[in-house]
N, C-alpha and C. Protein backbone atom coordinates (compact mmCIF):
# COMPACT_ATOMS: atom_id res chain seq x y z
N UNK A 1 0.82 -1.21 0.00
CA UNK A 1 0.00 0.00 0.00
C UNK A 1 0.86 1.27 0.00
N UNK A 2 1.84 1.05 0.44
CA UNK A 2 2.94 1.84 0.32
C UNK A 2 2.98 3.35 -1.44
N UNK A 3 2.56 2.22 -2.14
CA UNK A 3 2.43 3.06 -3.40
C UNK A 3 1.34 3.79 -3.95
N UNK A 4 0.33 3.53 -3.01
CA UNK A 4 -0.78 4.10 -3.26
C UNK A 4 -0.86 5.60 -3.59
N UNK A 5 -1.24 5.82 -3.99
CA UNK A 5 -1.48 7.36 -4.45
C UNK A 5 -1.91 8.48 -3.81
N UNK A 6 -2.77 8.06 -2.87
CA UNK A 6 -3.84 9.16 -2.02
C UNK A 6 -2.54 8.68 -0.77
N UNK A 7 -1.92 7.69 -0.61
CA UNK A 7 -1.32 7.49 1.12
C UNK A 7 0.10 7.93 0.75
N UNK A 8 0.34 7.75 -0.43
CA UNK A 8 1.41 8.45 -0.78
C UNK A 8 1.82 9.99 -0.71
N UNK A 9 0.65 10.57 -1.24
CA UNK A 9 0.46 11.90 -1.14
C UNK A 9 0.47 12.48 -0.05
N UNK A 10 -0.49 11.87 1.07
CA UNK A 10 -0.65 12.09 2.40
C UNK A 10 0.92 12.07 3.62
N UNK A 11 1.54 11.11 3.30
CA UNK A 11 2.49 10.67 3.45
C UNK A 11 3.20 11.53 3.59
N UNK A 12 3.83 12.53 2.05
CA UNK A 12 4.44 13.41 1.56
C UNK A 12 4.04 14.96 2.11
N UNK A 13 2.67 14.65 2.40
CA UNK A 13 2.82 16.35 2.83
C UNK A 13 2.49 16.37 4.76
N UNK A 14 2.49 15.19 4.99
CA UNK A 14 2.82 15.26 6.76
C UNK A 14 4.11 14.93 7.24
N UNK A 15 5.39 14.45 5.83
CA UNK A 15 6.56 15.21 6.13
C UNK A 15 6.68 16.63 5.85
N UNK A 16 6.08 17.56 5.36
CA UNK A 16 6.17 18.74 4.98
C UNK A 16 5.89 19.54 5.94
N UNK A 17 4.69 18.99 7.29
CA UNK A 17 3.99 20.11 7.59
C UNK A 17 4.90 19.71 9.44
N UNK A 18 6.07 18.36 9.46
CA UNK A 18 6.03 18.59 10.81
C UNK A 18 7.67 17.29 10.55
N UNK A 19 8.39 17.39 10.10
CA UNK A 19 9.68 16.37 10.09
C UNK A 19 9.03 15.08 10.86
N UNK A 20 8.06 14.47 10.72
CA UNK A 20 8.33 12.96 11.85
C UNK A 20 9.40 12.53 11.59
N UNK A 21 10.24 11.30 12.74
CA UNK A 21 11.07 10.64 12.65
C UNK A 21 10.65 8.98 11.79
N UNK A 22 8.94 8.78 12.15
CA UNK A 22 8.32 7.79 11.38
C UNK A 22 6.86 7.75 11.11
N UNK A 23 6.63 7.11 9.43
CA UNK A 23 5.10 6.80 9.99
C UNK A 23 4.99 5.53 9.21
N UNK A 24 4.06 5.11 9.96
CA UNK A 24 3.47 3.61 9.70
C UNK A 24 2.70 3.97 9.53
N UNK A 25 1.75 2.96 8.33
CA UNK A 25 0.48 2.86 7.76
C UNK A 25 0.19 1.63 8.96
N UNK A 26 -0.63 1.77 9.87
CA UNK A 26 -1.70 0.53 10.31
C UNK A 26 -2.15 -0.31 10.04
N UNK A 27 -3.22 0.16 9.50
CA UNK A 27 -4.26 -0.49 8.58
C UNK A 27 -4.98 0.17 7.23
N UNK A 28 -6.01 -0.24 6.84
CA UNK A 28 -6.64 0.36 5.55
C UNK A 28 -7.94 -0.53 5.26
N UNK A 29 -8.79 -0.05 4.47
CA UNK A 29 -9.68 -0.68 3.89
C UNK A 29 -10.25 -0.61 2.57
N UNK A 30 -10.18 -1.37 1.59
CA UNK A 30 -10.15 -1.12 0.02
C UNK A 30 -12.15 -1.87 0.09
N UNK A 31 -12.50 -0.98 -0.80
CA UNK A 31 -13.98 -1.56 -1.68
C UNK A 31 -13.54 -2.73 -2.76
N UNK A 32 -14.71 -3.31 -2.96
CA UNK A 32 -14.94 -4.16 -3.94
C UNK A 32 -14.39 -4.49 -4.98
N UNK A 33 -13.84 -3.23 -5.37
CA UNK A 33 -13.00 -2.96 -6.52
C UNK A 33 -11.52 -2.83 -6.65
N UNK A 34 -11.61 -3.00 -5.11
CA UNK A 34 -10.00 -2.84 -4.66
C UNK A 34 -9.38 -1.71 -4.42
N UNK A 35 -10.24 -0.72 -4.56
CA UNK A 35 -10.44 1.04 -4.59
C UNK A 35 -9.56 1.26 -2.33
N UNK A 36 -9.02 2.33 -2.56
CA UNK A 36 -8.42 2.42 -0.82
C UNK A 36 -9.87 3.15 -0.73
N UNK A 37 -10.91 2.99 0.17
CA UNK A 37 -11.65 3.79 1.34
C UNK A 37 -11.72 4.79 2.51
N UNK A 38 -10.30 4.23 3.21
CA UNK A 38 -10.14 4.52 4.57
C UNK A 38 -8.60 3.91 4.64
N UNK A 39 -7.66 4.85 5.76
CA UNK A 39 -6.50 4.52 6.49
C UNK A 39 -6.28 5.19 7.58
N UNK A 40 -5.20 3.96 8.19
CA UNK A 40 -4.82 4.92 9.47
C UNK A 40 -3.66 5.02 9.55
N UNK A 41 -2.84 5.92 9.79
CA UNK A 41 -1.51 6.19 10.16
C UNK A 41 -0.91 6.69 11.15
N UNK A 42 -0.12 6.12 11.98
CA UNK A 42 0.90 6.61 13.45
C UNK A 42 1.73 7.15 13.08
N UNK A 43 2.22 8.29 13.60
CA UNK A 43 3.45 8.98 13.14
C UNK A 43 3.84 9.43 14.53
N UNK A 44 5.31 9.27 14.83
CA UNK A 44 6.50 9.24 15.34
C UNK A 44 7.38 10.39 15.15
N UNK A 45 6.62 12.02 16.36
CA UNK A 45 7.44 12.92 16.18
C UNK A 45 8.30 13.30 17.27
N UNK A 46 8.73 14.63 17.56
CA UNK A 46 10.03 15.14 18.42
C UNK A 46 8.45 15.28 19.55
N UNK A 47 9.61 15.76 20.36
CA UNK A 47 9.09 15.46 22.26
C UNK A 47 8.29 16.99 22.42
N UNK A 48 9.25 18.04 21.31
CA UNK A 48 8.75 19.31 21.65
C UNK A 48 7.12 19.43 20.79
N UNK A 49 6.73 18.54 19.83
CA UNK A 49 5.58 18.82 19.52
C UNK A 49 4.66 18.78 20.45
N UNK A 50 3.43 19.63 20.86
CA UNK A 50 1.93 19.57 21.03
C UNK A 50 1.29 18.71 20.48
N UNK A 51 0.83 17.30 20.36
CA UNK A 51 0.83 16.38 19.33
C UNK A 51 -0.92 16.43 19.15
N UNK A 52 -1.24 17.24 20.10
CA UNK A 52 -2.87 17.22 19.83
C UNK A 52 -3.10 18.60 19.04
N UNK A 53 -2.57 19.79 19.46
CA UNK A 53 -2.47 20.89 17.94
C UNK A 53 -1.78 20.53 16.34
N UNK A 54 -1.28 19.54 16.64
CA UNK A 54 0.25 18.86 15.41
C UNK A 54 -1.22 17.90 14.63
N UNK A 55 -1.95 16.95 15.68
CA UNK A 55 -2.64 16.38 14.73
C UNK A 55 -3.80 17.13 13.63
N UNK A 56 -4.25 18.45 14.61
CA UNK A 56 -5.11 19.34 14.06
C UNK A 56 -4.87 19.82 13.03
N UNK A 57 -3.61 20.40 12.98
CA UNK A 57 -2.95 21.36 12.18
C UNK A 57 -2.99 20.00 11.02
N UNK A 58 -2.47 19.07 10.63
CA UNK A 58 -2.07 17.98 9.71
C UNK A 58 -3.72 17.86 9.05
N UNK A 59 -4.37 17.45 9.92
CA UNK A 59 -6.06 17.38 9.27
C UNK A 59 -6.34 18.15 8.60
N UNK A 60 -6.46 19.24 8.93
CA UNK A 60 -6.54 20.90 8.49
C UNK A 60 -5.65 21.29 7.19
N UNK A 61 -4.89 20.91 7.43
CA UNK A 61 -3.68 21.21 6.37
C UNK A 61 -3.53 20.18 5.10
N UNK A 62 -4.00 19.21 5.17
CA UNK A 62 -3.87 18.05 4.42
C UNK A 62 -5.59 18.23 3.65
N UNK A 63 -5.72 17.53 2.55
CA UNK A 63 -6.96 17.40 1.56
C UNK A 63 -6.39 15.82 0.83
N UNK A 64 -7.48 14.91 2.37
CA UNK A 64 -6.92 13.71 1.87
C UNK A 64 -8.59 13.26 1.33
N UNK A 65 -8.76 12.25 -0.01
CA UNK A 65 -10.10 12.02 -0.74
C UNK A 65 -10.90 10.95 0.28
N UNK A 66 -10.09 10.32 1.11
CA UNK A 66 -11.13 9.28 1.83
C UNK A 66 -10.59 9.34 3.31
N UNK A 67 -11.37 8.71 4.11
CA UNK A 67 -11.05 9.25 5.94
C UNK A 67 -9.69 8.95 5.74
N UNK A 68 -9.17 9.73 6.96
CA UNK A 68 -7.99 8.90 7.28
C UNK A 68 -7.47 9.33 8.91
N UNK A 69 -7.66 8.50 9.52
CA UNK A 69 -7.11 8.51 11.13
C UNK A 69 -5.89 8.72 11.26
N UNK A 70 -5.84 9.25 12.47
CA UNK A 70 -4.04 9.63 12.52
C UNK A 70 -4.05 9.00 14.42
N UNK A 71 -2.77 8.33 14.81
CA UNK A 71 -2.59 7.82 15.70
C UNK A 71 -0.91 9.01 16.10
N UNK A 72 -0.80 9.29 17.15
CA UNK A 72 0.74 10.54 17.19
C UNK A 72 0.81 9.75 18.55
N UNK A 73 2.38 9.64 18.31
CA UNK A 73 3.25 9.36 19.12
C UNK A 73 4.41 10.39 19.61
N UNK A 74 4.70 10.65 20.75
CA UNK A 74 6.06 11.37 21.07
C UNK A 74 7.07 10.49 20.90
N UNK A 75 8.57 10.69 20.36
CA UNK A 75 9.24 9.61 20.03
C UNK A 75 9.65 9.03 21.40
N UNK A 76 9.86 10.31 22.49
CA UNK A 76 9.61 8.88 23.85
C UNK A 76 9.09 7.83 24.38
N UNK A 77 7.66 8.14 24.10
CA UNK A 77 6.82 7.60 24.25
C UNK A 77 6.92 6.62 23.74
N UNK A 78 6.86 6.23 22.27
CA UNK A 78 7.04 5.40 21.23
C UNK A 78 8.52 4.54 21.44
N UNK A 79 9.49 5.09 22.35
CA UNK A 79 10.95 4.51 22.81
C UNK A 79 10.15 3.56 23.39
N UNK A 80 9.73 4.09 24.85
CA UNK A 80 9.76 3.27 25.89
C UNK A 80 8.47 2.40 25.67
N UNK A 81 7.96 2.58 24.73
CA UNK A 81 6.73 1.46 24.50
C UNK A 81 7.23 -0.11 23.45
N UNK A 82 8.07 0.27 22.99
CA UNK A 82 8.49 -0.63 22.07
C UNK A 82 8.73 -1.95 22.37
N UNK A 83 9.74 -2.09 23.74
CA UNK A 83 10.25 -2.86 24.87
C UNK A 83 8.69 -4.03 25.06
N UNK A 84 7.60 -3.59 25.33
CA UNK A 84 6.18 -4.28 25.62
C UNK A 84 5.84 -4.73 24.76
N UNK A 85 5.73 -6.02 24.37
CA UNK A 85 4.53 -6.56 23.22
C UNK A 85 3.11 -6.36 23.19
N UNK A 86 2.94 -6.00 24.47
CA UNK A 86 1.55 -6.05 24.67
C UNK A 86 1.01 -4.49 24.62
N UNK A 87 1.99 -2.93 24.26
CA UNK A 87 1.33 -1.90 23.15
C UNK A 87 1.00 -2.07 22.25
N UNK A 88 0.33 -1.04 21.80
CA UNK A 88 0.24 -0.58 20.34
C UNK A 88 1.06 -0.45 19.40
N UNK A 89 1.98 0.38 20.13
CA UNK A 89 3.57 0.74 19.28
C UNK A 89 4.30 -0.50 18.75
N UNK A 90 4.52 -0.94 19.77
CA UNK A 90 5.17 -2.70 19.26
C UNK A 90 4.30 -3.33 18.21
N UNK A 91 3.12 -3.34 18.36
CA UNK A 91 2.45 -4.53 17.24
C UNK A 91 2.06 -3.26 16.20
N UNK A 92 2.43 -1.82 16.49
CA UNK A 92 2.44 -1.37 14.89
C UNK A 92 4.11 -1.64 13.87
N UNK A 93 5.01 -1.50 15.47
CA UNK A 93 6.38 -1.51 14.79
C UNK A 93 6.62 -2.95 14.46
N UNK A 94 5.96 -4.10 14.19
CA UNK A 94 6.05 -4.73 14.03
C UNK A 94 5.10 -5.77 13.11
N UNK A 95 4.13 -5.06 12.66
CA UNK A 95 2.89 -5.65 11.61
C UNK A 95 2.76 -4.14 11.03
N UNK A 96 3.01 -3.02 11.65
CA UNK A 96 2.41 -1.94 10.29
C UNK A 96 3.49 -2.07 9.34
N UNK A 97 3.11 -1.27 8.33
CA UNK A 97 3.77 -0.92 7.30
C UNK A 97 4.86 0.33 7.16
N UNK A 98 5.98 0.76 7.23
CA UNK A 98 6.77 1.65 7.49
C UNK A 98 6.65 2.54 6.02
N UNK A 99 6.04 3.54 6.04
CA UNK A 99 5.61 4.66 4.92
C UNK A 99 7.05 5.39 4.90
N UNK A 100 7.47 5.96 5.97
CA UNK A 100 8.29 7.00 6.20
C UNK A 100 9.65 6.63 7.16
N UNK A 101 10.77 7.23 6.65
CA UNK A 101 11.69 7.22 7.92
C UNK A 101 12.57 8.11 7.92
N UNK A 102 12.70 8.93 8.74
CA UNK A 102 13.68 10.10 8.65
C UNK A 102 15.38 9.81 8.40
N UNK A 103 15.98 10.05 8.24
CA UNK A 103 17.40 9.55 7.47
C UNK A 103 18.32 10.37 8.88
């Protein structure tokens, strides 16, 4: 899904509007036709973001064609969660899909 067009795009301009260090695609859901519907994506930023104005601002700022959820992590947060199998973070860093990674 990685190549998709609409997650691609999306992708591309929520590195634009805030450097994450990562984002994973979650999940998704395609129609009948195989058409994308719906996604969700976690993204993995710095400690100094506001991550509840950061997600606003990204919604706001972005013109994506079908829903798309956003899951934000502080990269601390997202450190010290990794260690647990039994987060979120772990079974995304480990079944999502890695869209993004800062170099």
């Amino acid at each position: 899904m990685k190549d998709n067009p609409i997650i691609a795009k999306m992708t591309s301009e929520i590195v634009k509007i805030c450097s994450p260090f990562q984002i994973y695609l979650v999940s998704f859901k395609l129609n009948s036709k195989g058409e994308l519907t719906a996604f969700k994506v976690c993204i993995i930023t710095g400690d100094s973001y506001d991550i509840v104005k950061l997600e606003s601002d990204i919604l706001l700022s972005t013109d994506c064609p079908v829903p798309c959820d956003i899951i934000m992590y502080h990269i601390s947060e997202w450190n010290n969660s990794l260690e647990d199998d039994c987060t979120f973070a772990y079974r995304v860093e480990n079944a999502g899909e890695l869209l993004y990674e800062q170099e």
